[in-house]
C-alpha atoms as a PDB file:
ATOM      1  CA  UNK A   1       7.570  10.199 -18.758  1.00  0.00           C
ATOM      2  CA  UNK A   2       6.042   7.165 -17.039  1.00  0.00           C
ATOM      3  CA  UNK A   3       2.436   7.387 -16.205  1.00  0.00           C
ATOM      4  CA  UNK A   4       1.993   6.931 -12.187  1.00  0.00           C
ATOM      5  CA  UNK A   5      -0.881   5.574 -10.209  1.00  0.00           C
ATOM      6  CA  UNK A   6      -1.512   6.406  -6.274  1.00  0.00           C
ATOM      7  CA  UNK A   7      -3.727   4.419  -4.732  1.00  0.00           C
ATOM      8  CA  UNK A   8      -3.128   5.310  -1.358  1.00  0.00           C
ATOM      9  CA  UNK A   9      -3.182   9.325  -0.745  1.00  0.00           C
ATOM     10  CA  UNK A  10      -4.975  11.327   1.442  1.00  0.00           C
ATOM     11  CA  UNK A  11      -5.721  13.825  -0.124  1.00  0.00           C
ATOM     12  CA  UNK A  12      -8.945  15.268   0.958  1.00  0.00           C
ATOM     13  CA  UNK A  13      -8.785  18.207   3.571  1.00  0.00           C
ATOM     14  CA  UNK A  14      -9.853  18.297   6.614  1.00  0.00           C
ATOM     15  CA  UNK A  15     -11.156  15.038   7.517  1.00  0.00           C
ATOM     16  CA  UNK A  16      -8.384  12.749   8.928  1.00  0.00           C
ATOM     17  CA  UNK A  17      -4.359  13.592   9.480  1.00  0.00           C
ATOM     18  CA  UNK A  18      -4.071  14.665   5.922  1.00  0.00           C
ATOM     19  CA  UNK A  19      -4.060  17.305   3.593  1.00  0.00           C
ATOM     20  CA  UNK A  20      -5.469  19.984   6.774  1.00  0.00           C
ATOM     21  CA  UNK A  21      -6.753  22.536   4.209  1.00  0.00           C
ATOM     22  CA  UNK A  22      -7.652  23.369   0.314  1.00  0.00           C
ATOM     23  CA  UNK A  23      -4.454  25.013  -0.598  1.00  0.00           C
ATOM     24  CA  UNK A  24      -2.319  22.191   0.661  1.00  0.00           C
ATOM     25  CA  UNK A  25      -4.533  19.545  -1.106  1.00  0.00           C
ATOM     26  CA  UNK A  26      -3.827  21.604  -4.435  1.00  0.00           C
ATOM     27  CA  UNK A  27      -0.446  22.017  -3.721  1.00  0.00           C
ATOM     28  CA  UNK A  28      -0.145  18.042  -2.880  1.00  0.00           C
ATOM     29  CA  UNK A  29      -1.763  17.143  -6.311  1.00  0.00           C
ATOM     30  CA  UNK A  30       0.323  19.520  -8.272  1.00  0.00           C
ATOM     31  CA  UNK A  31       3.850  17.572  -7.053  1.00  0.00           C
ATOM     32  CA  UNK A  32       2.110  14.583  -7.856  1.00  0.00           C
ATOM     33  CA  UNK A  33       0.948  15.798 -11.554  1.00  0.00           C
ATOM     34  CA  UNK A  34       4.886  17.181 -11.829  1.00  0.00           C
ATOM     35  CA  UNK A  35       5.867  13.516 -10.989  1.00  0.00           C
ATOM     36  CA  UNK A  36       3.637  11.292 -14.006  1.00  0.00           C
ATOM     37  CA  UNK A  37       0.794  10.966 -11.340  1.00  0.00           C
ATOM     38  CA  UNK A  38      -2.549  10.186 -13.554  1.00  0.00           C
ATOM     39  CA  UNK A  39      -4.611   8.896 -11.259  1.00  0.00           C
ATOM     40  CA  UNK A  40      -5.048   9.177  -7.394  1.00  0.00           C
ATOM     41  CA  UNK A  41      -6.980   7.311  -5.055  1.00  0.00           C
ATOM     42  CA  UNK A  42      -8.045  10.168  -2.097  1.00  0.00           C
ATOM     43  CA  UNK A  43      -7.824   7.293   0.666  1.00  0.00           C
ATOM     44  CA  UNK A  44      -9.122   9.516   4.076  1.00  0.00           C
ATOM     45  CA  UNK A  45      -9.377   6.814   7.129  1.00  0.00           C
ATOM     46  CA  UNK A  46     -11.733   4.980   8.688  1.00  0.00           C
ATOM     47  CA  UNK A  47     -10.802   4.795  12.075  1.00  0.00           C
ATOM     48  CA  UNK A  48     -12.688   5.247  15.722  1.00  0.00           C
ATOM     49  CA  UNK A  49     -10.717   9.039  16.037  1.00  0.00           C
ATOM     50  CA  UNK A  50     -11.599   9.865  12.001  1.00  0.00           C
ATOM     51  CA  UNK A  51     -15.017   8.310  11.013  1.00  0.00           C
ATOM     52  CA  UNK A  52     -15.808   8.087   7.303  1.00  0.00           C
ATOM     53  CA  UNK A  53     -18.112  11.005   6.140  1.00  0.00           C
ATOM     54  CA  UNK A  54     -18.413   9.989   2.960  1.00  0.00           C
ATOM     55  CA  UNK A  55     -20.386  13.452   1.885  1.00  0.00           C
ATOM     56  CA  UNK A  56     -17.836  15.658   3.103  1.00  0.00           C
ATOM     57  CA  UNK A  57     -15.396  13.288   1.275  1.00  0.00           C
ATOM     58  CA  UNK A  58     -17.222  13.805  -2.216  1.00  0.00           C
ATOM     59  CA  UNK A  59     -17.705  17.349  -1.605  1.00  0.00           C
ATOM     60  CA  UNK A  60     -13.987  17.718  -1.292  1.00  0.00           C
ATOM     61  CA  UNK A  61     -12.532  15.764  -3.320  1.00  0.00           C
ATOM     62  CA  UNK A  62     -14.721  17.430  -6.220  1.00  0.00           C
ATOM     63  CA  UNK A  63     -13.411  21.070  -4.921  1.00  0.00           C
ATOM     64  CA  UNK A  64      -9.827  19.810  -5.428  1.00  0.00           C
ATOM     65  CA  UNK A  65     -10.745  18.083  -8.543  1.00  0.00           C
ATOM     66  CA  UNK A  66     -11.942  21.029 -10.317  1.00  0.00           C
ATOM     67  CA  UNK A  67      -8.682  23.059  -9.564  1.00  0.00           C
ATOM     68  CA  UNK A  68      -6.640  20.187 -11.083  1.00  0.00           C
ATOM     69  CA  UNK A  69      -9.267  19.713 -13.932  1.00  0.00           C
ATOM     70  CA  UNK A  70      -7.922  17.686 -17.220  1.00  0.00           C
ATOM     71  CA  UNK A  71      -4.383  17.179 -15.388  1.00  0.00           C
ATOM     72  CA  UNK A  72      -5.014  14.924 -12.902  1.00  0.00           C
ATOM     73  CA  UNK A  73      -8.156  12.428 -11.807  1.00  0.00           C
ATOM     74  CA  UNK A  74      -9.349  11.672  -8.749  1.00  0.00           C
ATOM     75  CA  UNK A  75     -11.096   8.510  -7.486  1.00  0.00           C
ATOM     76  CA  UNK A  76     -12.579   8.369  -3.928  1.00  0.00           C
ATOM     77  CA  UNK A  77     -11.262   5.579  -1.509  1.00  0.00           C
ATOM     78  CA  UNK A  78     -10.640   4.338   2.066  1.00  0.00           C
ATOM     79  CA  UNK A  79      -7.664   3.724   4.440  1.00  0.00           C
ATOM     80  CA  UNK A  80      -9.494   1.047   5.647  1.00  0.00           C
ATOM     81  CA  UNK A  81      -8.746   0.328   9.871  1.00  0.00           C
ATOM     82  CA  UNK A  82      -9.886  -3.251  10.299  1.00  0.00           C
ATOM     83  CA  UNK A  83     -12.266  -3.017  13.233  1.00  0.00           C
ATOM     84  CA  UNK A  84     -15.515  -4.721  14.516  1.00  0.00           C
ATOM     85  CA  UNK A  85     -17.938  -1.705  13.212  1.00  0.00           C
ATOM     86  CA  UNK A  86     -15.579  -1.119   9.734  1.00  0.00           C
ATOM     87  CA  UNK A  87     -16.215  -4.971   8.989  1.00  0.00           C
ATOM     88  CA  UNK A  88     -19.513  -5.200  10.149  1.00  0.00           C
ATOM     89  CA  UNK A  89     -20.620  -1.990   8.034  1.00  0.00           C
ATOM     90  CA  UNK A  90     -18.189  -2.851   4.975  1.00  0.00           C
ATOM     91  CA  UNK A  91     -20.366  -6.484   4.760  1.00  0.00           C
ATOM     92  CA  UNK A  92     -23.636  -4.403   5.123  1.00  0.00           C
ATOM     93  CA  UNK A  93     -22.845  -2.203   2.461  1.00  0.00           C
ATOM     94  CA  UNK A  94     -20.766  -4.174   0.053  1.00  0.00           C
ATOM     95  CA  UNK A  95     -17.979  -2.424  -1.504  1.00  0.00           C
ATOM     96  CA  UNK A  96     -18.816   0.915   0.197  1.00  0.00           C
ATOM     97  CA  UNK A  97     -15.044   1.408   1.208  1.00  0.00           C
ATOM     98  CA  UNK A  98     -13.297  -0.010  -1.954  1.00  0.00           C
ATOM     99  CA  UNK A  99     -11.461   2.194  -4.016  1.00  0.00           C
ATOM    100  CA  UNK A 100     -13.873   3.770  -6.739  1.00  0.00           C
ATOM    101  CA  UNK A 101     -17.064   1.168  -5.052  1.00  0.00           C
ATOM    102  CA  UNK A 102     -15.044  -1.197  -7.698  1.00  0.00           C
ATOM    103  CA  UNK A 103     -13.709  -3.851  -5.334  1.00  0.00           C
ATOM    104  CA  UNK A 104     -10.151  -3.252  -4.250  1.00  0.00           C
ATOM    105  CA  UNK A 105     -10.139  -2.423  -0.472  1.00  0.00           C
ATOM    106  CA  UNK A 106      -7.294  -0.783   1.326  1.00  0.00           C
ATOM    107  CA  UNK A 107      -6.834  -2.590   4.477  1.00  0.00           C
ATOM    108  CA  UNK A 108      -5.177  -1.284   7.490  1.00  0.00           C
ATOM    109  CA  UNK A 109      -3.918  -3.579  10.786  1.00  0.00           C
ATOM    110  CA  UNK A 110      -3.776  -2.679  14.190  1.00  0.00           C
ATOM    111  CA  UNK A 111      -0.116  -1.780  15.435  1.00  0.00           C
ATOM    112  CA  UNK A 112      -0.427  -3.174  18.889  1.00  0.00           C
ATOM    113  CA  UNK A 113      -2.040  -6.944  18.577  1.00  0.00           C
ATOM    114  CA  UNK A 114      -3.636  -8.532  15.452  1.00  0.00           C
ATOM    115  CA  UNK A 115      -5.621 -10.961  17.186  1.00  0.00           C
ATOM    116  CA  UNK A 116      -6.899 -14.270  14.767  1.00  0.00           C
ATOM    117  CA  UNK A 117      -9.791 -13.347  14.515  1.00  0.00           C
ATOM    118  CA  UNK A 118      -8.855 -10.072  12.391  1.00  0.00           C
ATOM    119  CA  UNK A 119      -7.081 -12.333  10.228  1.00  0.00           C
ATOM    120  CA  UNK A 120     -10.064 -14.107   9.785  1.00  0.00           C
ATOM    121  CA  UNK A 121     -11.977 -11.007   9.011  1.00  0.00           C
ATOM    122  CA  UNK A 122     -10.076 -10.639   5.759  1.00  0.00           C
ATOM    123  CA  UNK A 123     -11.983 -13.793   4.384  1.00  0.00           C
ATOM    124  CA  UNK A 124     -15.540 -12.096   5.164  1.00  0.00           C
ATOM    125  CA  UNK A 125     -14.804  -9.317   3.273  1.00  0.00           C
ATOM    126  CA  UNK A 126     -13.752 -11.225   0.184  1.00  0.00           C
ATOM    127  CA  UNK A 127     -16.816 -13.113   0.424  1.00  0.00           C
ATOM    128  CA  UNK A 128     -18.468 -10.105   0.346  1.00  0.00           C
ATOM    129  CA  UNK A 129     -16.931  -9.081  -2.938  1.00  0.00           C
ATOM    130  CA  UNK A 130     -13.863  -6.948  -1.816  1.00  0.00           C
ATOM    131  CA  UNK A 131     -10.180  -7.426  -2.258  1.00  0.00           C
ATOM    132  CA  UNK A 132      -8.604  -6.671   0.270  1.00  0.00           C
ATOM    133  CA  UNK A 133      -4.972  -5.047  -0.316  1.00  0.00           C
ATOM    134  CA  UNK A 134      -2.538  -5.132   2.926  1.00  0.00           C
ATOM    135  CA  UNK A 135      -1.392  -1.446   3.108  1.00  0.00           C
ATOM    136  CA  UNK A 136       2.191  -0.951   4.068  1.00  0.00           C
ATOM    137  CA  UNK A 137       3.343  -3.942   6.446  1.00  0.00           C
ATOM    138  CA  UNK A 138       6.874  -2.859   6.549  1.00  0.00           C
ATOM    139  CA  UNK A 139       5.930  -0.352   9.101  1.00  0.00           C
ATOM    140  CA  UNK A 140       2.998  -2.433  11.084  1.00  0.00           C
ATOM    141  CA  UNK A 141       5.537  -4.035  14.342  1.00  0.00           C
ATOM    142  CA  UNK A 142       3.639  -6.669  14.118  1.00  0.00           C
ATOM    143  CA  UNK A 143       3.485  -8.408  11.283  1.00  0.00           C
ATOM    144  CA  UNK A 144       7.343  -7.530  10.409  1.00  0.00           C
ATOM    145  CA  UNK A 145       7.702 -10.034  14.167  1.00  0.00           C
ATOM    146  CA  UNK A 146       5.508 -12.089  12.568  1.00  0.00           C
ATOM    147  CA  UNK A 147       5.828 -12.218   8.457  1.00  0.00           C
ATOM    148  CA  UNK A 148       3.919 -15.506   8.251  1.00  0.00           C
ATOM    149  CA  UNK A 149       0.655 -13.620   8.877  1.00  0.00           C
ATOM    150  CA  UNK A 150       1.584 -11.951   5.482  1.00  0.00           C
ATOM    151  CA  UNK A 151       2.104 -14.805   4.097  1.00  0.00           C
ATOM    152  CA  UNK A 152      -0.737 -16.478   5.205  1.00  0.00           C
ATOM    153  CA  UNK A 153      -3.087 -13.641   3.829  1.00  0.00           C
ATOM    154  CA  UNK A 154      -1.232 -13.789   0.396  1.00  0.00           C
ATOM    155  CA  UNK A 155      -2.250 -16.741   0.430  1.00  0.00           C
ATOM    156  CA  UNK A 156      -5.835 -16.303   0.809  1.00  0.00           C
ATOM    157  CA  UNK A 157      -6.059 -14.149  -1.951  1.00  0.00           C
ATOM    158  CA  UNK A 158      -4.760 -10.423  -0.348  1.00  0.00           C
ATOM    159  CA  UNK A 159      -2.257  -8.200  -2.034  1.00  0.00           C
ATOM    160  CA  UNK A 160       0.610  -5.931  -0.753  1.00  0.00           C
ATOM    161  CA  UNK A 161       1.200  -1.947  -1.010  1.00  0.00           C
ATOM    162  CA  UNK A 162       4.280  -0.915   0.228  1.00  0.00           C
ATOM    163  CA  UNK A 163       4.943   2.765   1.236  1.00  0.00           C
ATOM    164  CA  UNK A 164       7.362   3.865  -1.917  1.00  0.00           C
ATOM    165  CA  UNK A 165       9.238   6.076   0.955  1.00  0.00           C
ATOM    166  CA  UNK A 166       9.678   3.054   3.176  1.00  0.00           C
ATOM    167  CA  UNK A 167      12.329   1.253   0.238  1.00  0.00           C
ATOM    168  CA  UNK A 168      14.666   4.121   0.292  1.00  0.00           C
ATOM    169  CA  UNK A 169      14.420   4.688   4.460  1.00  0.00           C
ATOM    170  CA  UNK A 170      12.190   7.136   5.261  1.00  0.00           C
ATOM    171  CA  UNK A 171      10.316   5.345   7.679  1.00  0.00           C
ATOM    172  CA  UNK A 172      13.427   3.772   9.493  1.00  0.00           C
ATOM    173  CA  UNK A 173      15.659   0.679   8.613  1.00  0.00           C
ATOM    174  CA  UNK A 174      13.368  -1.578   9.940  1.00  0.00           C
ATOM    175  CA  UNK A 175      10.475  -0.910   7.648  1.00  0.00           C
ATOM    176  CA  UNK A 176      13.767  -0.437   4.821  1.00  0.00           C
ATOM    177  CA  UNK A 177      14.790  -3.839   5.488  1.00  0.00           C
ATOM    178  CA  UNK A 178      11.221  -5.539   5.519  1.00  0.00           C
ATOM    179  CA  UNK A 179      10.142  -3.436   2.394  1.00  0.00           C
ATOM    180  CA  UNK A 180      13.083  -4.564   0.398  1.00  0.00           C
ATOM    181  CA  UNK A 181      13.173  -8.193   1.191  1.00  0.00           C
ATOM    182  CA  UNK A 182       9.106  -8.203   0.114  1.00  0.00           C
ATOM    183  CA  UNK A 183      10.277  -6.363  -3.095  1.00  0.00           C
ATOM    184  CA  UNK A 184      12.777  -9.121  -3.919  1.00  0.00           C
ATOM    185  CA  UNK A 185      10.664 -11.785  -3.016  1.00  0.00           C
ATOM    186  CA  UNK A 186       7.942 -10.508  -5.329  1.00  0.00           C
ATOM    187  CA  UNK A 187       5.521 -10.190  -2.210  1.00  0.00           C
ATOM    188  CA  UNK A 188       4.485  -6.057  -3.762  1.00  0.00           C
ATOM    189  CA  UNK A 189       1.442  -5.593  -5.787  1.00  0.00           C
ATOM    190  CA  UNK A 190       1.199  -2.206  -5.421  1.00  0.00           C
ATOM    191  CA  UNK A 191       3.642   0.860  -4.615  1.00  0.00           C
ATOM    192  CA  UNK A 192       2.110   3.659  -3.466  1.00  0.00           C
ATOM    193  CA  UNK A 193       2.896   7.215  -1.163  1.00  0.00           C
ATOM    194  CA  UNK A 194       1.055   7.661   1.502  1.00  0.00           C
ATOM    195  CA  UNK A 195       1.409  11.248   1.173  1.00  0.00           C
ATOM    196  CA  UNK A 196      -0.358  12.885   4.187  1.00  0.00           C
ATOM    197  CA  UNK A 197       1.563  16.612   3.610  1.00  0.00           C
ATOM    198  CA  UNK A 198       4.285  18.315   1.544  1.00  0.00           C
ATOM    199  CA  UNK A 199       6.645  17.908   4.469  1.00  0.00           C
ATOM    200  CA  UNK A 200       7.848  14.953   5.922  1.00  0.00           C
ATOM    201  CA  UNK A 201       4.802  12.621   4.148  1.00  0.00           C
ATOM    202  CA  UNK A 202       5.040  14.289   0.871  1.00  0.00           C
ATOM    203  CA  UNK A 203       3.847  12.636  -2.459  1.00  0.00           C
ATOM    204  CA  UNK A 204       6.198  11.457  -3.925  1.00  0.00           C
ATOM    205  CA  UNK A 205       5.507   8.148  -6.162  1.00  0.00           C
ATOM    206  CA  UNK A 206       8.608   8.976  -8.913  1.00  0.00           C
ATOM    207  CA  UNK A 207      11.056   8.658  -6.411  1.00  0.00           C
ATOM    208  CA  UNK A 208       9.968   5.050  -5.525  1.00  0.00           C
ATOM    209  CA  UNK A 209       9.144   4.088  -9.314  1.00  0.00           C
ATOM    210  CA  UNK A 210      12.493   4.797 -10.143  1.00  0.00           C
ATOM    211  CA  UNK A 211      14.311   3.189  -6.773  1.00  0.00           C
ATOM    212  CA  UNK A 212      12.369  -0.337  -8.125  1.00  0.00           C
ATOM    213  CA  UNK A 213      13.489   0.146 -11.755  1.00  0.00           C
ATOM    214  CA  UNK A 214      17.023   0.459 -10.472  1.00  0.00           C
ATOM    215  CA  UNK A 215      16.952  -2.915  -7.958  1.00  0.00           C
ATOM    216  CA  UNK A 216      14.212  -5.079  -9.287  1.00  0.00           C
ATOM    217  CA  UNK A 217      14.092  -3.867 -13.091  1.00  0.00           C
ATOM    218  CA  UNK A 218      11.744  -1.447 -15.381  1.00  0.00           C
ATOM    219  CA  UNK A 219       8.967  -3.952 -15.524  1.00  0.00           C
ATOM    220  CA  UNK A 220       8.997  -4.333 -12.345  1.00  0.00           C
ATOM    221  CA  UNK A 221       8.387  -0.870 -11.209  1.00  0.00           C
ATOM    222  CA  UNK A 222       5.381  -0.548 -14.184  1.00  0.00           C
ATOM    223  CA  UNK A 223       3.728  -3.292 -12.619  1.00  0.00           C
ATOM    224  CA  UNK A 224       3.471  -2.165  -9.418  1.00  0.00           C
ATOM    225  CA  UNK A 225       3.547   2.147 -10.169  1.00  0.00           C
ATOM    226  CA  UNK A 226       0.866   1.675 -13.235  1.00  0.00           C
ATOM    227  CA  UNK A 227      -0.409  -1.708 -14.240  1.00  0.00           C
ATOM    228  CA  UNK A 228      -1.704  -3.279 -10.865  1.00  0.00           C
ATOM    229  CA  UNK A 229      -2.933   0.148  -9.723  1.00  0.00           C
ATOM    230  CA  UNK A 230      -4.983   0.500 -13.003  1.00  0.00           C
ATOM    231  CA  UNK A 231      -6.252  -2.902 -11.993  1.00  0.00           C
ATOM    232  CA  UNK A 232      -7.325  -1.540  -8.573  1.00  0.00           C
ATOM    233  CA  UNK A 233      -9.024   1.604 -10.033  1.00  0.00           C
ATOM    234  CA  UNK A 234     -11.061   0.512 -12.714  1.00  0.00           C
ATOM    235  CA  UNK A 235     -12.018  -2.662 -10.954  1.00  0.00           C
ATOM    236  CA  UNK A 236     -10.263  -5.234 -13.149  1.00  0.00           C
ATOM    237  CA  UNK A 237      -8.460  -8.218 -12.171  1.00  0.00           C
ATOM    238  CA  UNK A 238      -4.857  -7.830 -12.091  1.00  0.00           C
ATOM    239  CA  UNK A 239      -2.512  -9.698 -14.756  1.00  0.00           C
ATOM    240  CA  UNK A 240      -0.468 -12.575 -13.960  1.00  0.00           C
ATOM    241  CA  UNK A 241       2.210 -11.655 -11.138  1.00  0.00           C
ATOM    242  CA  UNK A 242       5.454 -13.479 -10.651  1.00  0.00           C
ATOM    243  CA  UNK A 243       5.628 -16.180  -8.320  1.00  0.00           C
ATOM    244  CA  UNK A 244       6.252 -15.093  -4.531  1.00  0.00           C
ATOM    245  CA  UNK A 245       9.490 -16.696  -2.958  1.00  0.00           C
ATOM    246  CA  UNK A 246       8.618 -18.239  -0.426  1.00  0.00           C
ATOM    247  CA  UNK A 247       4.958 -17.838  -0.050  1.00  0.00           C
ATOM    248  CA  UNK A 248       4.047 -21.571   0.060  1.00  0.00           C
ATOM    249  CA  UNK A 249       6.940 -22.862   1.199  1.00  0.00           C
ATOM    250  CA  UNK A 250       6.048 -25.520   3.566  1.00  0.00           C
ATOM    251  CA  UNK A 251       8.311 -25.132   6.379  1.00  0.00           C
ATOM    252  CA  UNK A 252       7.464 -23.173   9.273  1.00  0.00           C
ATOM    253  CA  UNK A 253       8.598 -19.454   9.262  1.00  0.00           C
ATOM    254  CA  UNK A 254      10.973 -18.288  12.287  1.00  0.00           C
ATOM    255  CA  UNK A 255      11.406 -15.213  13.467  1.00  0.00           C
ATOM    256  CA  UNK A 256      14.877 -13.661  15.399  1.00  0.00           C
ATOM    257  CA  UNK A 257      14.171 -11.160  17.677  1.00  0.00           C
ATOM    258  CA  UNK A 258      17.596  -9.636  17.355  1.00  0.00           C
ATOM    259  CA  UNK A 259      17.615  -8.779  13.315  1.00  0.00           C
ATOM    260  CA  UNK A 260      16.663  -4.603  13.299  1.00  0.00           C
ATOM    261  CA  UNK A 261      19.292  -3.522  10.575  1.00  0.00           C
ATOM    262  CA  UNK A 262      18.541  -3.097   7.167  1.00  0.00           C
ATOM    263  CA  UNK A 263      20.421  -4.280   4.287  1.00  0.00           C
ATOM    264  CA  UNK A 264      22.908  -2.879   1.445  1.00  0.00           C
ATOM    265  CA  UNK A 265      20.866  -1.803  -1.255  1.00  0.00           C
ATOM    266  CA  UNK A 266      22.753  -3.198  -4.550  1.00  0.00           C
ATOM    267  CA  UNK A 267      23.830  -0.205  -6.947  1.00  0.00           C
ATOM    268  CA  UNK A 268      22.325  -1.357  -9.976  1.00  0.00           C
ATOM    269  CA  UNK A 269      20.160  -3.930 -11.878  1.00  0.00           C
ATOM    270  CA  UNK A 270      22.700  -7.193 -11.913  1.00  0.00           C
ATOM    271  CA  UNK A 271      23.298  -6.916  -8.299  1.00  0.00           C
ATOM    272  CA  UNK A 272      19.845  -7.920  -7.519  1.00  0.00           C
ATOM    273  CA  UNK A 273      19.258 -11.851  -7.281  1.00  0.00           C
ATOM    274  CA  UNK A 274      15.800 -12.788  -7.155  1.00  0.00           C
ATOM    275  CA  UNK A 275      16.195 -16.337  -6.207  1.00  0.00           C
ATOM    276  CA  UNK A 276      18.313 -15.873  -3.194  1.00  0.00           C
ATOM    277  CA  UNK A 277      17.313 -16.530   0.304  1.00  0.00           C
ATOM    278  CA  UNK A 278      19.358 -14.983   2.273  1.00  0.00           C
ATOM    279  CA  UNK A 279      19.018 -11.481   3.962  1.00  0.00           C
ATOM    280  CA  UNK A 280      16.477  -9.497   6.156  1.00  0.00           C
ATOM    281  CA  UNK A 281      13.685 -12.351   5.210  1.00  0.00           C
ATOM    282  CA  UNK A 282      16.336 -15.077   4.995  1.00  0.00           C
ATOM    283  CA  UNK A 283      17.120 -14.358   8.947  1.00  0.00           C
ATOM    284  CA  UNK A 284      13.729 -14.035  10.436  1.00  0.00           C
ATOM    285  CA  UNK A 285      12.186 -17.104   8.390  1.00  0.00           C
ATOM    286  CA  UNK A 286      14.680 -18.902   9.331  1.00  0.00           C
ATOM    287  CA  UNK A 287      15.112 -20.036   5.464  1.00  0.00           C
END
């Protein structure tokens, strides 16, 4: 069985819209140690209605930690809501919200606007030593209107997690659409769950290792399931990705309003075509 990273869990009890007690944080981390899951990031928010208590969050974490002891480690993190006091702290204390204090910052946008000057925010934070990872923009409004913000930040330096969930449909065809055109145009760094319960958010990592294996190929699905997460949780820099389609294409990206369904996932391995254009991305870039 694969070994599985999840950098992007919340885990800890109690303190956000999570795990809401100890049993369910056990029961949470068992699934995920029945799935391959080595390592998980405990990601609580940071966010105006759940402040960061970082205390409560070691405290925790080390309560569920010892009832999963030799099985499974945990590694304290941040879902990251990019706000005027989150940046202003996060550049105060440098690398207080990265994942492990090693660097790699979950980064979460507003659904409702994402003014420029949040954007912009994304290059203070690297120059304060963080690197900042877009969580799940298949499901942020905005930036699936507008995918040359993505872009743009790839550009700069940011990487992508993708809710695994949000391949297969879970999260609507919208997000399914968006999530598989960024897959095939190489624009993932980092799959990852999410998981918030053992209901309708539940942990499960395998599920999406295996969907990428089966439309974008084994190696695929390592990178972004074990090798880039290993990256993100022992600080390193990642290895070399492949290229992103599209990314610095010079022509302007366009956007139709009208495109909401998602498309045919192909059945198998040869049905995938990673230089083609067309498609979800291939309708609202206009390319």
């Amino acid at each position: 069985m694969i070994d599985l990273i999840d950098i992007h869990h919340h885990l800890i009890y109690g303190v956000d819209d999570g795990s809401k007690d100890l049993e369910m944080s056990i029961g949470m981390a068992e699934v995920a140690i029945a799935e391959g899951v080595t390592h998980i990031a405990c990601s609580p928010h940071s966010v105006d209605s759940y402040p960061y208590q970082l205390e409560t969050n070691l405290e925790r974490m080390a309560e569920i930690q010892a009832a999963v002891s030799g099985r499974l480690e945990l590694i304290l993190a941040c879902d990251f809501h990019l706000n005027a006091d989150n940046i202003q702290d996060a550049i105060q204390h440098p690398l207080k919200y990265s994942i492990d204090g090693k660097g790699y910052l979950l980064v979460e946008f507003p659904e409702a606007a994402i003014p420029p000057q949040l954007g912009a925010s994304l290059n203070r934070l690297k120059a304060a030593g963080y690197t900042c990872i877009i969580t799940h923009p298949e499901r942020n409004p905005v930036i699936v209107k507008h995918p040359q913000m993505l872009a743009d930040w790839i550009r700069a330096g940011c990487v992508v997690q993708v809710t695994a969930s949000s391949l297969y449909g879970r999260f609507g065809n919208s997000a399914e659409a968006f999530a598989n055109e960024l897959l095939d145009r190489n624009w993932i760094h980092f799959l990852a769950t999410d998981a918030h319960n053992l209901d309708w958010r539940p942990p499960h990592l395998k599920k999406g290792y295996e969907y990428v294996a089966n439309r974008a190929g084994v190696e695929t699905a390592r990178r972004l399931c074990f090798e880039n997460p290993r990256a993100a949780i022992t600080g390193a820099k990642m290895p070399v990705q492949p290229e992103p389609i599209g990314v610095w294409d010079s022509a302007p990206i366009k956007f139709a309003e009208t495109v909401k369904s998602a498309p045919k996932r192909p059945a198998a391995d040869g049905a995938r075509n990673p230089a083609k254009t067309g498609g979800f991305f291939g309708k609202i870039f206009g390319k």
